[in-house]
N, C-alpha and C. Protein backbone atom coordinates (compact mmCIF):
# COMPACT_ATOMS: atom_id res chain seq x y z
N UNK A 1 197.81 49.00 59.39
CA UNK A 1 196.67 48.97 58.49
C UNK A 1 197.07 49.59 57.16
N UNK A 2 196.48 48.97 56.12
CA UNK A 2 196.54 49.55 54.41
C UNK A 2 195.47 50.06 54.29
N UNK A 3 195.84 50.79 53.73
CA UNK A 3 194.24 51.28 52.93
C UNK A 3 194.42 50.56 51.28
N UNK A 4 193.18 50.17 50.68
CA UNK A 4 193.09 49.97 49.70
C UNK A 4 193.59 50.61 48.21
N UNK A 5 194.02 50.45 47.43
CA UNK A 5 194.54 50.94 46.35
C UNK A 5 193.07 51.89 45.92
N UNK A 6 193.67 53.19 45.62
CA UNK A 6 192.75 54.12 44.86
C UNK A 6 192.06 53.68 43.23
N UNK A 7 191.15 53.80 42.69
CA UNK A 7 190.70 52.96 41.66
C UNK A 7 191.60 54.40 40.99
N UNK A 8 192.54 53.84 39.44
CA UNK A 8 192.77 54.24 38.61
C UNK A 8 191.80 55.80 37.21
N UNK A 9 191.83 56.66 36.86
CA UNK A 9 191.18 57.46 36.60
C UNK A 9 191.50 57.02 34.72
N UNK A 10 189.96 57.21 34.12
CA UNK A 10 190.32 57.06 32.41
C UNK A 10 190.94 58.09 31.67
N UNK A 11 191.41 57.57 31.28
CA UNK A 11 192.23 59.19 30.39
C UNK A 11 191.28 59.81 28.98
N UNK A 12 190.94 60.57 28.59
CA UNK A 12 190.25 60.50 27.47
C UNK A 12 190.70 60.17 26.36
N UNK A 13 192.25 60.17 26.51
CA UNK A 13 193.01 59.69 25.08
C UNK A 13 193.53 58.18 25.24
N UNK A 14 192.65 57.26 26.30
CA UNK A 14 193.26 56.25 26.18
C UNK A 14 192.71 55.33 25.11
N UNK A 15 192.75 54.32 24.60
CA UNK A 15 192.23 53.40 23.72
C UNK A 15 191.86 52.49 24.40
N UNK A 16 191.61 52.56 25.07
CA UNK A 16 190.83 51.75 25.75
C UNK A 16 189.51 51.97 26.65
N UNK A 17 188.53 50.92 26.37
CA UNK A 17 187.08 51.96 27.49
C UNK A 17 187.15 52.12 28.31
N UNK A 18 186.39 52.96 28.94
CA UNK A 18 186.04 53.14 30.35
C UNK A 18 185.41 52.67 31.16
N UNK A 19 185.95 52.28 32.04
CA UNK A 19 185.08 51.04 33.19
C UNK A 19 183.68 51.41 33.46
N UNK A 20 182.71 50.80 33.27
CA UNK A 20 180.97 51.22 33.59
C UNK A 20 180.68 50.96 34.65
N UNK A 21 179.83 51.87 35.81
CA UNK A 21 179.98 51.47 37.12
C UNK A 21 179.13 50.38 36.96
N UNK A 22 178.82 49.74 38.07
CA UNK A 22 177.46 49.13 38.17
C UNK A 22 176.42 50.00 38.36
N UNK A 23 175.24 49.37 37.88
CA UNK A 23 174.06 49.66 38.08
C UNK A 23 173.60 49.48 39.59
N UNK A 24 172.70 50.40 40.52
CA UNK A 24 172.75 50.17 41.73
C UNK A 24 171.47 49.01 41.73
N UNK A 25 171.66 48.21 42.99
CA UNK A 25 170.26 47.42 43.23
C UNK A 25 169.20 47.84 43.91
N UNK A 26 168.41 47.95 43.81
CA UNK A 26 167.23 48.54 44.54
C UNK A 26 166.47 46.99 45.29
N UNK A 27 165.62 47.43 46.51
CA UNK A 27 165.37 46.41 47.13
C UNK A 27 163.99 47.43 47.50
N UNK A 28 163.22 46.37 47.64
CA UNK A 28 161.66 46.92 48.28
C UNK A 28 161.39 45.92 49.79
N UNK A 29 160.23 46.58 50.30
CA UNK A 29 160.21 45.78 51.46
C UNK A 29 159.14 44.67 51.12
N UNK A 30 160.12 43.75 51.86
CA UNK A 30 159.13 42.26 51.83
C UNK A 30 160.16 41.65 50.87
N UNK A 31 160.99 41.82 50.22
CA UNK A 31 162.02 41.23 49.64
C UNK A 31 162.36 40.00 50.07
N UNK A 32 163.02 39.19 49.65
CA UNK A 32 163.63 38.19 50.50
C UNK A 32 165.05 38.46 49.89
N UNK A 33 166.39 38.44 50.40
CA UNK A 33 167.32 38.62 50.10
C UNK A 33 167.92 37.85 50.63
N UNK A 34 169.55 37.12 50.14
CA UNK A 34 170.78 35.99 50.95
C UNK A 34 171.90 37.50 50.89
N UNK A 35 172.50 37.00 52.00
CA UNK A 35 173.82 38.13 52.58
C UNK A 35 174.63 37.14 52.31
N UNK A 36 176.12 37.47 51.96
CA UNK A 36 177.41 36.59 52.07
C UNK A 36 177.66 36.18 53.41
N UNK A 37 177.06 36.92 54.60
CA UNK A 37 177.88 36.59 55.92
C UNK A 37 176.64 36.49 56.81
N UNK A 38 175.49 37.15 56.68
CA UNK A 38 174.60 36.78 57.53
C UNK A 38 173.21 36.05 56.82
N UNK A 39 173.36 35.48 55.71
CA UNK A 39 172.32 34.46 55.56
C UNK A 39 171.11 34.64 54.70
N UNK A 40 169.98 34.20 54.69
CA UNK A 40 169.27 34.39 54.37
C UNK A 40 168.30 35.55 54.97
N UNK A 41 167.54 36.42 54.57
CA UNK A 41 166.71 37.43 55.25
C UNK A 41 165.58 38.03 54.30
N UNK A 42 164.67 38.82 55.10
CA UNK A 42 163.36 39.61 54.53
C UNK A 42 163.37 41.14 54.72
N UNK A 43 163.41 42.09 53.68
CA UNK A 43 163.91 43.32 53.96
C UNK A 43 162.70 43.82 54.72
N UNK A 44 162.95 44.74 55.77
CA UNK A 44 161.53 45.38 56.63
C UNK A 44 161.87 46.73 55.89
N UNK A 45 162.56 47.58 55.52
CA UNK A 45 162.40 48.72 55.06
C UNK A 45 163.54 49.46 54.16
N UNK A 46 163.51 50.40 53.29
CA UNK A 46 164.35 50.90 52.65
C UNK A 46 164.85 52.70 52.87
N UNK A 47 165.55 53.00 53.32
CA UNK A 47 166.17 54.36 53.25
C UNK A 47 166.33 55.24 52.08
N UNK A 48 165.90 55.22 51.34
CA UNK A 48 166.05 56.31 50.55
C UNK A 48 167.02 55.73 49.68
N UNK A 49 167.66 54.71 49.21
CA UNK A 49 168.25 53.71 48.54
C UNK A 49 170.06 54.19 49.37
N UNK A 50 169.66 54.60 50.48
CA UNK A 50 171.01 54.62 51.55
C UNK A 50 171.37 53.24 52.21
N UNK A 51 170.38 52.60 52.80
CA UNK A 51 170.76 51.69 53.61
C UNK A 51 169.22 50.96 53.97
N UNK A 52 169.33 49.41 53.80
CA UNK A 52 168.10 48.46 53.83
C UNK A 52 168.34 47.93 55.29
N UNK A 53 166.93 48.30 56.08
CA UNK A 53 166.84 46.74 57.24
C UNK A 53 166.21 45.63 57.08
N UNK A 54 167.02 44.86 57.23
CA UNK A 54 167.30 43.73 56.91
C UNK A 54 166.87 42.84 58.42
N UNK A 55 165.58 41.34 58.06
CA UNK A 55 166.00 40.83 59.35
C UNK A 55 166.49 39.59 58.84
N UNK A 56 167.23 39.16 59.25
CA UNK A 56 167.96 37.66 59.38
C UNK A 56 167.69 36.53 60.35
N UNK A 57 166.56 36.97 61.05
CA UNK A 57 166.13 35.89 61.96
C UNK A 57 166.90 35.91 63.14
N UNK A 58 167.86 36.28 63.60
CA UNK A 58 168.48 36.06 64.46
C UNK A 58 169.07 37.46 64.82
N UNK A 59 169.01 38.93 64.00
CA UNK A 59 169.77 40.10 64.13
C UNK A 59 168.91 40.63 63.05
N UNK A 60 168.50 41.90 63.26
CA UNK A 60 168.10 42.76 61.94
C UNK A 60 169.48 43.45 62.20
N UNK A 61 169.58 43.41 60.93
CA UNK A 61 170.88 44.77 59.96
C UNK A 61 170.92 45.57 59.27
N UNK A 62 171.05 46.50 59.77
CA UNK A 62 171.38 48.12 58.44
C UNK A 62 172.48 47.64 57.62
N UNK A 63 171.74 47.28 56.62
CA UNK A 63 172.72 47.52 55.07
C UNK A 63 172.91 48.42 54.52
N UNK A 64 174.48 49.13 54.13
CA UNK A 64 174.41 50.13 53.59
C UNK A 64 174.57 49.96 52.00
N UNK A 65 174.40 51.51 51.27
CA UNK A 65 174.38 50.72 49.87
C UNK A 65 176.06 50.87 49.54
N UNK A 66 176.35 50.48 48.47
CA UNK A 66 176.20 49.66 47.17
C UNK A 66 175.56 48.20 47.58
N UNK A 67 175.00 47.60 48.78
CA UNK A 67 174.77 46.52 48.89
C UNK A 67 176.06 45.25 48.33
N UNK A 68 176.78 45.26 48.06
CA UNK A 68 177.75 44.33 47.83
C UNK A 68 177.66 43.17 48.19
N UNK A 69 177.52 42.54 48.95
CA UNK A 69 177.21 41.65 49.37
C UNK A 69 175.92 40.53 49.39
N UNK A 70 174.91 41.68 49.03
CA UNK A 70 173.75 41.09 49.43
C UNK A 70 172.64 41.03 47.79
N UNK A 71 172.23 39.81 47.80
CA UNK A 71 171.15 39.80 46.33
C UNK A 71 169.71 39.41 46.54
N UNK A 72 169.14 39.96 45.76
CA UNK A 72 167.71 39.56 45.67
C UNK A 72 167.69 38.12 45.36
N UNK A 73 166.49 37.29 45.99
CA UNK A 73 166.15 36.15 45.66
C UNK A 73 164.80 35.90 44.78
């Protein structure tokens, strides 16, 4: 197993900018949201912007955040 490359740190004397994180997504319940891997779904509840359940019709899922995967519709 690899582990992923560590993200790079800005220097303050570089000339160049500094990467802007993203903005986080927030989700409310009753949402309708599409997942990359499990589909379409309706959020039933939100954690404290930690982690959304999610049902998909076939499996509810704890999403954790950054949500990556998953967008509002």
């Amino acid at each position: 197993m690899t582990k992923p490359a560590a993200s790079k740190r800005h220097l303050p004397t570089s000339p160049f900018k500094a990467p802007v994180a993203p903005t986080p997504k927030h989700f409310a319940t009753g949402d309708q949201v599409t997942h990359d891997v499990y589909g379409l779904g309706r959020v039933l509840g939100v954690e404290d912007g930690v982690a959304a359940l999610v049902d998909f019709g076939s499996a509810r899922m704890r999403i954790l955040s950054p949500y990556a995967k998953m967008t509002k519709l």
